[in-house]
Each structure stands twice: as C-alpha cells, then as structure tokens.
Protein backbone atom coordinates (compact mmCIF):
# COMPACT_ATOMS: atom_id res chain seq x y z
CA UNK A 1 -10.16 -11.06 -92.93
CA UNK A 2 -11.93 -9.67 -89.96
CA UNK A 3 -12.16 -12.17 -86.97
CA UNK A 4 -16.01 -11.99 -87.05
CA UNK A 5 -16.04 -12.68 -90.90
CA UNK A 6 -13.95 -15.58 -90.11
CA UNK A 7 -16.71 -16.95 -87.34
CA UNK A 8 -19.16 -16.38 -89.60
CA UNK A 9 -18.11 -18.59 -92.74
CA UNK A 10 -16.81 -20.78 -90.45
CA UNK A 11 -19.96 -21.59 -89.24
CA UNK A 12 -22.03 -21.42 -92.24
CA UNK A 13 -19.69 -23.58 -93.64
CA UNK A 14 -19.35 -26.39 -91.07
CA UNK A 15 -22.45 -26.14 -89.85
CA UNK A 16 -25.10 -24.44 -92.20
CA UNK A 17 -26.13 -22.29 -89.74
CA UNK A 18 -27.94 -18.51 -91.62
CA UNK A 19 -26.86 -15.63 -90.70
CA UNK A 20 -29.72 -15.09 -89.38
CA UNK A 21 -29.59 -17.48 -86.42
CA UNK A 22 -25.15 -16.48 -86.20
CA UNK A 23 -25.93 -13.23 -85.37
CA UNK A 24 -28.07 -14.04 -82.35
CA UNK A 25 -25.32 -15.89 -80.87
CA UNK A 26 -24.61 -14.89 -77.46
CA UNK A 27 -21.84 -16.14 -74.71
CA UNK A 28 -24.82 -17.47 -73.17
CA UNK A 29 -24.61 -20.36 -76.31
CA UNK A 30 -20.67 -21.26 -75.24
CA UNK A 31 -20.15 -23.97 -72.75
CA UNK A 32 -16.75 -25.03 -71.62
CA UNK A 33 -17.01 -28.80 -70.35
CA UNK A 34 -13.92 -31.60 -69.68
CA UNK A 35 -11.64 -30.31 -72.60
CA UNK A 36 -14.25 -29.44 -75.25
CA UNK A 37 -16.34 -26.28 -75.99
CA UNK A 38 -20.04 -26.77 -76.78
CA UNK A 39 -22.28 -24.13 -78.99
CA UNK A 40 -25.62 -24.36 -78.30
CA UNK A 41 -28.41 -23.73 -81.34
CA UNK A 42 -31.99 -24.63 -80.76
CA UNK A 43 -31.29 -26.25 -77.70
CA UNK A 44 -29.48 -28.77 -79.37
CA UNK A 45 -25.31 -28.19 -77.93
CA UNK A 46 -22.65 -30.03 -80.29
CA UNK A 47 -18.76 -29.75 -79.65
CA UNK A 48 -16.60 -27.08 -81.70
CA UNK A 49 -13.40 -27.69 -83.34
CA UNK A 50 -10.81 -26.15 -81.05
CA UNK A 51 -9.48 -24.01 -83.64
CA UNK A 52 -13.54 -22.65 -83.96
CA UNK A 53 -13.69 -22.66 -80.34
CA UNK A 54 -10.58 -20.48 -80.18
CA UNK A 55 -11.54 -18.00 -82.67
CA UNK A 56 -15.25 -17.37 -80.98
CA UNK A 57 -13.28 -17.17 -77.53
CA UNK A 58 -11.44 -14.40 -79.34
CA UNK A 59 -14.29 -13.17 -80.44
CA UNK A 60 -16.13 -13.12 -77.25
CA UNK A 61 -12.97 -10.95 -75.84
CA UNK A 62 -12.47 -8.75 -78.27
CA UNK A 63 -16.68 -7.95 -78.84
CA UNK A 64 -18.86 -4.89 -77.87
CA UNK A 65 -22.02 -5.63 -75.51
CA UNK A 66 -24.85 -6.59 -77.45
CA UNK A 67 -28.41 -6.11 -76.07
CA UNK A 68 -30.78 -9.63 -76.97
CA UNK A 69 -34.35 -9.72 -77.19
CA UNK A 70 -34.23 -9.73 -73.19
CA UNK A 71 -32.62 -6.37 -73.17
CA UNK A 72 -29.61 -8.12 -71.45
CA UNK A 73 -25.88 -7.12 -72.20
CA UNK A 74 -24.09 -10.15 -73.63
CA UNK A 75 -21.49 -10.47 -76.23
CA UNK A 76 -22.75 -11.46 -79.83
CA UNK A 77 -20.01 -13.06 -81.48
CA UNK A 78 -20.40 -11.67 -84.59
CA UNK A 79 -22.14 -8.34 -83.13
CA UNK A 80 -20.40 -6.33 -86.47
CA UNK A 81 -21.98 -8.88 -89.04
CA UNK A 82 -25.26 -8.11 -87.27
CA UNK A 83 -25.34 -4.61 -89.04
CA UNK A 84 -23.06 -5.41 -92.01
CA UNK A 85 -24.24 -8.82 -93.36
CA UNK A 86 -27.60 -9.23 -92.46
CA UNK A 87 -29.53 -11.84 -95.59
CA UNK A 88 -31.68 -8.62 -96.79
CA UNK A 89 -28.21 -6.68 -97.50
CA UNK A 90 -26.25 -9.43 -98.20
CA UNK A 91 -25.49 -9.63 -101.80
CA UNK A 92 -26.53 -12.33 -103.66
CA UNK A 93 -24.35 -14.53 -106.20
C-alpha cells in the first residue's frame, strides 16, 4: 500500500479526521517536543503514536512541495491523495 494511503487511513481511523482536512496537512502541523511528535488540527496539537509519527516523517521526506492557500512551498503529507482521493471522487460504499 502506498505510504500516503497508509497516513491517510491511519488517520481517519485513529482520529476521524476527513480527507478533507488530511490533505491540508502541512510540515508546518508536525512538532517534535521531549520524545513525542505532536500534529496539530484546528489549533488543537495531540501526540502521535510513534509508529504514525514515523510514517508521516517518511512521508514528509519522501513528498513533493505543495503550495497552501498562502502560496508557500511546504510538504503535504499526503500531497498524492490530494488529487486521487479527494470526498467528491472518492467512491462511496
């Protein structure tokens, strides 16, 4: 399964987050603090799971730029799922 797939479910799935709101996920949202990684949603930061954190770190790495609504560069971490899986394309079950 593709690494951003795998960010993706993981985070619907832990943390009910939409698509939507995943795929305007920016390093700007990852904080690294004593030991723990934070992801920051609404202004409200909560710790990931190191495994989670690892895979978005990968993520992060591994990502193209991605312009945000400020027209800055920053990596999305699921920049592919922003084109792929968006809710209006996404089939539903």
């Amino acid at each position: 399964m593709p690494l951003e797939v795998r960010v993706a479910a993981a985070l619907v799935r832990l943390y009910a987050l939409p698509l939507t709101r995943i795929v305007e996920l920016t390093d700007d949202h990852m904080r690294h603090d004593q030991g723990h990684t934070y992801l920051t949603v609404n202004h409200h930061p909560f710790v990931l799971p190191p495994k989670l954190a690892r895979l978005i770190d990968d993520q992060l790495q591994h990502s193209p730029p991605h312009s945000n609504t400020a027209g800055a560069d920053t990596s999305c971490p699921v920049t592919t799922l922003d084109a792929h899986a968006t809710p209006s394309t996404s089939p539903t079950p």
